[in-house]
N, C-alpha and C. Protein backbone atom coordinates (compact mmCIF):
# COMPACT_ATOMS: atom_id res chain seq x y z
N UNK A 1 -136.48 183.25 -166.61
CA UNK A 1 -137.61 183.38 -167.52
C UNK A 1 -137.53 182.27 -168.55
N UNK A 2 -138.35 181.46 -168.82
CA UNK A 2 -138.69 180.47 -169.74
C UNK A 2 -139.06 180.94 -170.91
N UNK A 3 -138.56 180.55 -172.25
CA UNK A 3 -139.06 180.60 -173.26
C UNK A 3 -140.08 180.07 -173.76
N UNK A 4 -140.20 179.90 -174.93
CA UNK A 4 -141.45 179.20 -175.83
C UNK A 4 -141.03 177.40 -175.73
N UNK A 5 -141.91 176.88 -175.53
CA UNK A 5 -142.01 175.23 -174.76
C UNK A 5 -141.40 175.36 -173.47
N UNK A 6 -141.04 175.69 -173.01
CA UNK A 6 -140.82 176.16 -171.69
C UNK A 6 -139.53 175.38 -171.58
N UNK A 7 -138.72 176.13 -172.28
CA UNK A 7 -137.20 176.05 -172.45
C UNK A 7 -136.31 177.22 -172.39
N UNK A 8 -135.44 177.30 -171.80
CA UNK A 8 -134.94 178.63 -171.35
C UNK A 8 -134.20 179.31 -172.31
N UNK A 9 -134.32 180.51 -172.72
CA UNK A 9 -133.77 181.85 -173.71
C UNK A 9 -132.33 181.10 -174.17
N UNK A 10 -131.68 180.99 -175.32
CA UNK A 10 -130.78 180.39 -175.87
C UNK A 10 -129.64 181.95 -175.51
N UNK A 11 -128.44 181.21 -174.72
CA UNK A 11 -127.14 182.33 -173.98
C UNK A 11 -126.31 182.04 -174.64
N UNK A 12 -125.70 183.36 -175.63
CA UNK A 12 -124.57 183.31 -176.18
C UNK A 12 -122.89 183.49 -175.25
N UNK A 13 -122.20 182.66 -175.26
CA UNK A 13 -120.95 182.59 -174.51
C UNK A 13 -120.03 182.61 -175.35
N UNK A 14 -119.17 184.57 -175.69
CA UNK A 14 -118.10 184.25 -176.11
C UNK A 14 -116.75 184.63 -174.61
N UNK A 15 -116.15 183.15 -175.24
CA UNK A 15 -114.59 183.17 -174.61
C UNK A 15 -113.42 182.42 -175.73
N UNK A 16 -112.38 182.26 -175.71
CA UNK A 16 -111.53 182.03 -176.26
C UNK A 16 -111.06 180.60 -175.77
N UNK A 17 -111.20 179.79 -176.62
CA UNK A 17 -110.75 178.17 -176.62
C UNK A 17 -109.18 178.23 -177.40
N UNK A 18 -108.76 176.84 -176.40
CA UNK A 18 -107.49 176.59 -176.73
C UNK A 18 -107.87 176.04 -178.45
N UNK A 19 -106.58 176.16 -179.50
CA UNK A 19 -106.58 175.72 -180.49
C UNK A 19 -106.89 174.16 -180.55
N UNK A 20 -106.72 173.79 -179.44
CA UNK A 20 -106.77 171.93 -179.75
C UNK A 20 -108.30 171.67 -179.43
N UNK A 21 -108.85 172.01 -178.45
CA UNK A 21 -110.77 171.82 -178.28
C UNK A 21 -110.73 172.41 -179.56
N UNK A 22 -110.63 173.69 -180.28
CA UNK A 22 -111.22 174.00 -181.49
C UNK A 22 -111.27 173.44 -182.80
N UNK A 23 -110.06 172.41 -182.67
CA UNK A 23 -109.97 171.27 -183.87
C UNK A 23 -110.60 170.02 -183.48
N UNK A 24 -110.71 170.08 -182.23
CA UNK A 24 -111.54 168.82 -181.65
C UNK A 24 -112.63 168.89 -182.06
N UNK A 25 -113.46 169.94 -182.00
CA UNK A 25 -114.98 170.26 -182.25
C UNK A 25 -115.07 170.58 -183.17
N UNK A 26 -114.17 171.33 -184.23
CA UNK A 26 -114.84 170.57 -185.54
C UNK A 26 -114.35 169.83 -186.22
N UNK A 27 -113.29 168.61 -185.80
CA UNK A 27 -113.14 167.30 -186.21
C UNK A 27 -114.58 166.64 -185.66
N UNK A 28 -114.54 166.43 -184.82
CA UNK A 28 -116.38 165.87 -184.69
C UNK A 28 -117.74 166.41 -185.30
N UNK A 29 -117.57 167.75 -185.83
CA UNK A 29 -119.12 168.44 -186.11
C UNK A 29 -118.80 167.69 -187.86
N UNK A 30 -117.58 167.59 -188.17
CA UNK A 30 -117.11 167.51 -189.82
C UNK A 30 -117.81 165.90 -189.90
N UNK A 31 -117.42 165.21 -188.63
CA UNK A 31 -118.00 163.48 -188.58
C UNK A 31 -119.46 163.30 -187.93
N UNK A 32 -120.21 164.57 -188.17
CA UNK A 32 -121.50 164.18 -187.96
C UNK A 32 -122.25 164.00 -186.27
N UNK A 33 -120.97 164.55 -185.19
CA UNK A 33 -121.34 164.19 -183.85
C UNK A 33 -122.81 165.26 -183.77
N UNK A 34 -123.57 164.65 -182.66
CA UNK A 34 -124.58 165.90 -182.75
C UNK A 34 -124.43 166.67 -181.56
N UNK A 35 -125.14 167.73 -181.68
CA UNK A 35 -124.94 169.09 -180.92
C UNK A 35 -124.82 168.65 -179.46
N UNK A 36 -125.50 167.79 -179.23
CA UNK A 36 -125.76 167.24 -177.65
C UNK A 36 -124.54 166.09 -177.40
N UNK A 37 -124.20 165.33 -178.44
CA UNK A 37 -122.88 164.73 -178.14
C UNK A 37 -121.70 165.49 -177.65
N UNK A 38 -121.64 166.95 -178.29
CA UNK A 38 -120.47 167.97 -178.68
C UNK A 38 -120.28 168.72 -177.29
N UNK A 39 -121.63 168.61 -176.24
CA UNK A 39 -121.95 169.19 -175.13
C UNK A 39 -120.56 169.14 -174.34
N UNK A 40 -120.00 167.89 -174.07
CA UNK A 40 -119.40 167.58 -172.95
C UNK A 40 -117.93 168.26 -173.85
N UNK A 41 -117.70 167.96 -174.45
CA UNK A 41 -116.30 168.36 -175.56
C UNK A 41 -116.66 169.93 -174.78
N UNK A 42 -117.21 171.10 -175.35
CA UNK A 42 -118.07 172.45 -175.46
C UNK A 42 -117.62 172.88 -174.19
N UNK A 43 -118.48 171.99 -172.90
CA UNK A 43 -118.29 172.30 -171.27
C UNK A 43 -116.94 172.84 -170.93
N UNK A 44 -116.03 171.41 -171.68
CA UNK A 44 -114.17 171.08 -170.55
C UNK A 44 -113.37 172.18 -171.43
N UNK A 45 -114.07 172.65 -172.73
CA UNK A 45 -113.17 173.85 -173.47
C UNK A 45 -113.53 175.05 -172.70
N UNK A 46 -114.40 175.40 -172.30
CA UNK A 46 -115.23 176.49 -171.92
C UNK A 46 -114.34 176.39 -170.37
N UNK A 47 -114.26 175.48 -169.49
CA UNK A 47 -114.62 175.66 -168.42
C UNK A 47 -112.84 175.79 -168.21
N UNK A 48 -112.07 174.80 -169.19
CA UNK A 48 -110.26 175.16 -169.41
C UNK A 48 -110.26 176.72 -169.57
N UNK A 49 -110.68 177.56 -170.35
CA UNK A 49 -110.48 179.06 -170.68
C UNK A 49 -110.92 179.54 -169.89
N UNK A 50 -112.28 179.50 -169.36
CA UNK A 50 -112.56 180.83 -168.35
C UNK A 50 -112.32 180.37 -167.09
N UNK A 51 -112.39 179.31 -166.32
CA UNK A 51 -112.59 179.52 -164.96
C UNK A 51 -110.42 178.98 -164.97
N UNK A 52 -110.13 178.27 -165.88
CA UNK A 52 -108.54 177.77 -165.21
C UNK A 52 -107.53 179.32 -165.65
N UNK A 53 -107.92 180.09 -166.57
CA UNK A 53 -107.09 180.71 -166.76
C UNK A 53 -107.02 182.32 -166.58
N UNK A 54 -107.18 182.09 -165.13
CA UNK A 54 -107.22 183.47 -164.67
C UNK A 54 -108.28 184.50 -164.72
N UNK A 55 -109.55 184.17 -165.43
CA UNK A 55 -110.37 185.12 -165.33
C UNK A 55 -111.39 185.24 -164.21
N UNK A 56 -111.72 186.45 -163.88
CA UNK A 56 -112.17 186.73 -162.59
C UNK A 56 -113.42 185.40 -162.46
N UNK A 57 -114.01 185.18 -161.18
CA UNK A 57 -114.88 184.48 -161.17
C UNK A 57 -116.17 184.79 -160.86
N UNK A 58 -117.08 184.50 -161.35
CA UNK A 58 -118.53 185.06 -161.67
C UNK A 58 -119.07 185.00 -160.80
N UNK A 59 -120.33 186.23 -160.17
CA UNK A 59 -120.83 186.44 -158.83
C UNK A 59 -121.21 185.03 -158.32
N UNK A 60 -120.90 184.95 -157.29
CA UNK A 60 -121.65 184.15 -156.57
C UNK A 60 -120.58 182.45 -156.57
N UNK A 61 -119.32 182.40 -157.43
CA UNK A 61 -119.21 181.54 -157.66
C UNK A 61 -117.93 181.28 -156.94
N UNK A 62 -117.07 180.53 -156.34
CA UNK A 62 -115.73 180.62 -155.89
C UNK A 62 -115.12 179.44 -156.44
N UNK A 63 -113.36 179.54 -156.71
CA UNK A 63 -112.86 178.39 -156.29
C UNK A 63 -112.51 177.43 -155.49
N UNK A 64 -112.37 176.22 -155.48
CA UNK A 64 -112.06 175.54 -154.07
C UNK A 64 -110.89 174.84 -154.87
N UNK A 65 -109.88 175.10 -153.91
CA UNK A 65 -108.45 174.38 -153.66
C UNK A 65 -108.20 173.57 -152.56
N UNK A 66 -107.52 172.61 -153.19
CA UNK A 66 -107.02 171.16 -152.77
C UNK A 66 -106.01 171.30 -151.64
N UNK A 67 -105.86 170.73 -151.02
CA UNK A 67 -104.33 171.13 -150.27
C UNK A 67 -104.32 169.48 -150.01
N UNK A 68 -103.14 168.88 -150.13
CA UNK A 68 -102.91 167.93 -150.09
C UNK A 68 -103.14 167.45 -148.05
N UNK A 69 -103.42 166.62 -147.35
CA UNK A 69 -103.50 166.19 -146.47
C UNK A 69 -102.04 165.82 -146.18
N UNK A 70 -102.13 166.31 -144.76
CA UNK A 70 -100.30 165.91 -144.31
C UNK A 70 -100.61 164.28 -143.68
């Protein structure tokens, strides 16, 4: 469902970030980075806590593992 300008409903995501993304992001918000710069920082914290550290994985979604080639 699309919101108003036809931009999608704003999704709150709480999970728990390592202490170091959390000084990262707001050492940058304190120097003025903007919200859309902060994106990619936001993603690799988000995506380190929930999907690397054990929490179940969300319908539809799987991991894929590497196996090294003999």
């Amino acid at each position: 469902m699309l919101g108003q300008l036809g931009r999608r409903p704003h999704r709150t995501i709480t999970t728990p970030i390592s202490p170091a993304y959390a000084k990262q992001i707001l050492e940058l918000q304190e120097a003025g980075t903007t919200e859309e710069d902060l994106h990619p920082v936001v993603v690799e914290a988000i995506t380190e806590s929930y999907f690397r550290n054990g929490a179940p994985e969300p319908m539809g979604c799987a991991r894929i593992s590497r196996t090294p080639s003999p």
